[in-house]
C-alpha atoms as a PDB file:
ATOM      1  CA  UNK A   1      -3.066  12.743 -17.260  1.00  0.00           C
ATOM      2  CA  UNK A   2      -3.048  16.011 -15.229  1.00  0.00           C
ATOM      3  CA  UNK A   3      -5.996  14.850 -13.292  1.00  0.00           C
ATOM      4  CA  UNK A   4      -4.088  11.587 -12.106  1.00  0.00           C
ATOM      5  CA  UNK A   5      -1.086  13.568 -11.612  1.00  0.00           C
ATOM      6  CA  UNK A   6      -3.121  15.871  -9.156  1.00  0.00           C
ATOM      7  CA  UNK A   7      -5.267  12.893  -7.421  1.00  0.00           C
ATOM      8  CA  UNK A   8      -1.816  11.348  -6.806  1.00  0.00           C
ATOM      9  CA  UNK A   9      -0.302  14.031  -5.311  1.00  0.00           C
ATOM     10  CA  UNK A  10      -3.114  15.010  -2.909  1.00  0.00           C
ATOM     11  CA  UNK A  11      -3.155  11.097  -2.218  1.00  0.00           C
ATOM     12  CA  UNK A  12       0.576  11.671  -1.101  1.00  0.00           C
ATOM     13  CA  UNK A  13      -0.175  14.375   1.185  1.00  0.00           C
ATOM     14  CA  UNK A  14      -3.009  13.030   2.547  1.00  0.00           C
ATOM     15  CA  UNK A  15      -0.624   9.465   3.337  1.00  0.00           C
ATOM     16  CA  UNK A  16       1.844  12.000   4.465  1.00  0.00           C
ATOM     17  CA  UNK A  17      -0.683  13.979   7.164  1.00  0.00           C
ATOM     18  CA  UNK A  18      -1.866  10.010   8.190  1.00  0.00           C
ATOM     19  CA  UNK A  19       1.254   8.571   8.637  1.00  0.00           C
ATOM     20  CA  UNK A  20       1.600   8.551  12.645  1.00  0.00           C
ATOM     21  CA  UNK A  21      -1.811   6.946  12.743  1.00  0.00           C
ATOM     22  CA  UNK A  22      -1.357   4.401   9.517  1.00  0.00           C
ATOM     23  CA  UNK A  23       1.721   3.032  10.744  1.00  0.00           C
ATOM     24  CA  UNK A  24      -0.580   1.475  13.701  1.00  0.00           C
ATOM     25  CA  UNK A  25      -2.838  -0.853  11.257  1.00  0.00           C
ATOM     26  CA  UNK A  26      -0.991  -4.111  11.170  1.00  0.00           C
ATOM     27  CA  UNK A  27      -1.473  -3.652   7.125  1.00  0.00           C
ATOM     28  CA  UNK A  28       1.778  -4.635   6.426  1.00  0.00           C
ATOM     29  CA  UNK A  29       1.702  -8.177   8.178  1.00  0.00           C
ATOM     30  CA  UNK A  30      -1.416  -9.702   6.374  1.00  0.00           C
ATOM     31  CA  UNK A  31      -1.294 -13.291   6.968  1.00  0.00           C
ATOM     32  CA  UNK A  32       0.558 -14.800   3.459  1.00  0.00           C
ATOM     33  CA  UNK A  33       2.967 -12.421   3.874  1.00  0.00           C
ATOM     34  CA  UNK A  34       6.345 -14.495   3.656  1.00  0.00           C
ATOM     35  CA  UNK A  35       8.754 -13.412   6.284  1.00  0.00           C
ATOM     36  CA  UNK A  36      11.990 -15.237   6.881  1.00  0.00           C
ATOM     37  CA  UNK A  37      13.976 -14.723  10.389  1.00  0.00           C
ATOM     38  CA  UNK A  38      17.639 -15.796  10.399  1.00  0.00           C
ATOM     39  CA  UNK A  39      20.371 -14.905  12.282  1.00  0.00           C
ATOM     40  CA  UNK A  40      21.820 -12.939  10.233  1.00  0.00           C
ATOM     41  CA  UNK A  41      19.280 -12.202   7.350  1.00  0.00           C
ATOM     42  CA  UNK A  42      15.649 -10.832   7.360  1.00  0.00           C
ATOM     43  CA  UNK A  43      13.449 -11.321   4.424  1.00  0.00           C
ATOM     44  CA  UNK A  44      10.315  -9.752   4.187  1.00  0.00           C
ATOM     45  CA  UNK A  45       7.527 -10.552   0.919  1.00  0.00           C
ATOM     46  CA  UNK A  46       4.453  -8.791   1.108  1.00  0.00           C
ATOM     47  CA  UNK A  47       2.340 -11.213  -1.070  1.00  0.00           C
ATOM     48  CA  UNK A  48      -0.651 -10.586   0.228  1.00  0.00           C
ATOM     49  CA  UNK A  49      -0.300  -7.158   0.806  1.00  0.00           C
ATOM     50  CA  UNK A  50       0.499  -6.559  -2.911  1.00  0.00           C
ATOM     51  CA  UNK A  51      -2.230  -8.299  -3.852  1.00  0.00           C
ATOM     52  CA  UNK A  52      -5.012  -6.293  -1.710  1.00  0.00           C
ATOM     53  CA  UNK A  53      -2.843  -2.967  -3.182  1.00  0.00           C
ATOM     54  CA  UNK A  54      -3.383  -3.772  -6.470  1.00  0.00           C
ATOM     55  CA  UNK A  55      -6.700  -4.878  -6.066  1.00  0.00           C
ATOM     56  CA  UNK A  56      -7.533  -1.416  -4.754  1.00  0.00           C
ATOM     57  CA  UNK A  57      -5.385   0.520  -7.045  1.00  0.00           C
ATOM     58  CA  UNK A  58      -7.228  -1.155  -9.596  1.00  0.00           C
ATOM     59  CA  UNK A  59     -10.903  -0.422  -8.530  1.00  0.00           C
ATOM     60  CA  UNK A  60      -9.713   3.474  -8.005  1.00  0.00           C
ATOM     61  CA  UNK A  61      -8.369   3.403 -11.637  1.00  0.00           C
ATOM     62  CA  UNK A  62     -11.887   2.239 -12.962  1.00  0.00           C
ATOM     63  CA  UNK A  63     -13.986   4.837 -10.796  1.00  0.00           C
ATOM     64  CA  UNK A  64     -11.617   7.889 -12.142  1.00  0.00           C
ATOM     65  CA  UNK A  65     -12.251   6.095 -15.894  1.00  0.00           C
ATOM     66  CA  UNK A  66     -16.238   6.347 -15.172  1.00  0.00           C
END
């Protein structure tokens, strides 16, 4: 537990040092994303992007189980 407490922390940082530069990858407008323009409402759901997330989330979790 204290190792994937640690991993996620440094993980944080290291999104935190990245940020100016991460927020230029168009990673959060995969196509299958849903977005809905209206006048007066904007919705916005990632499905796509959660699905590539998890997918990698997933592949970390069995290389720190190895």
């Amino acid at each position: 537990m204290q190792k994937t407490l640690i991993a996620l922390g440094i993980a944080l940082v290291l999104v935190g040092l990245f940020w100016p530069y991460l927020v230029r990858i168009p990673f959060g407008r995969l196509p299958g994303d849903i977005i809905i323009n209206k006048p007066q409402l904007k919705i916005y759901i990632p499905v796509t992007t959660m699905i590539l997330v998890s997918v990698v989330i997933s592949i970390i979790m069995w290389l720190l189980r190895k």
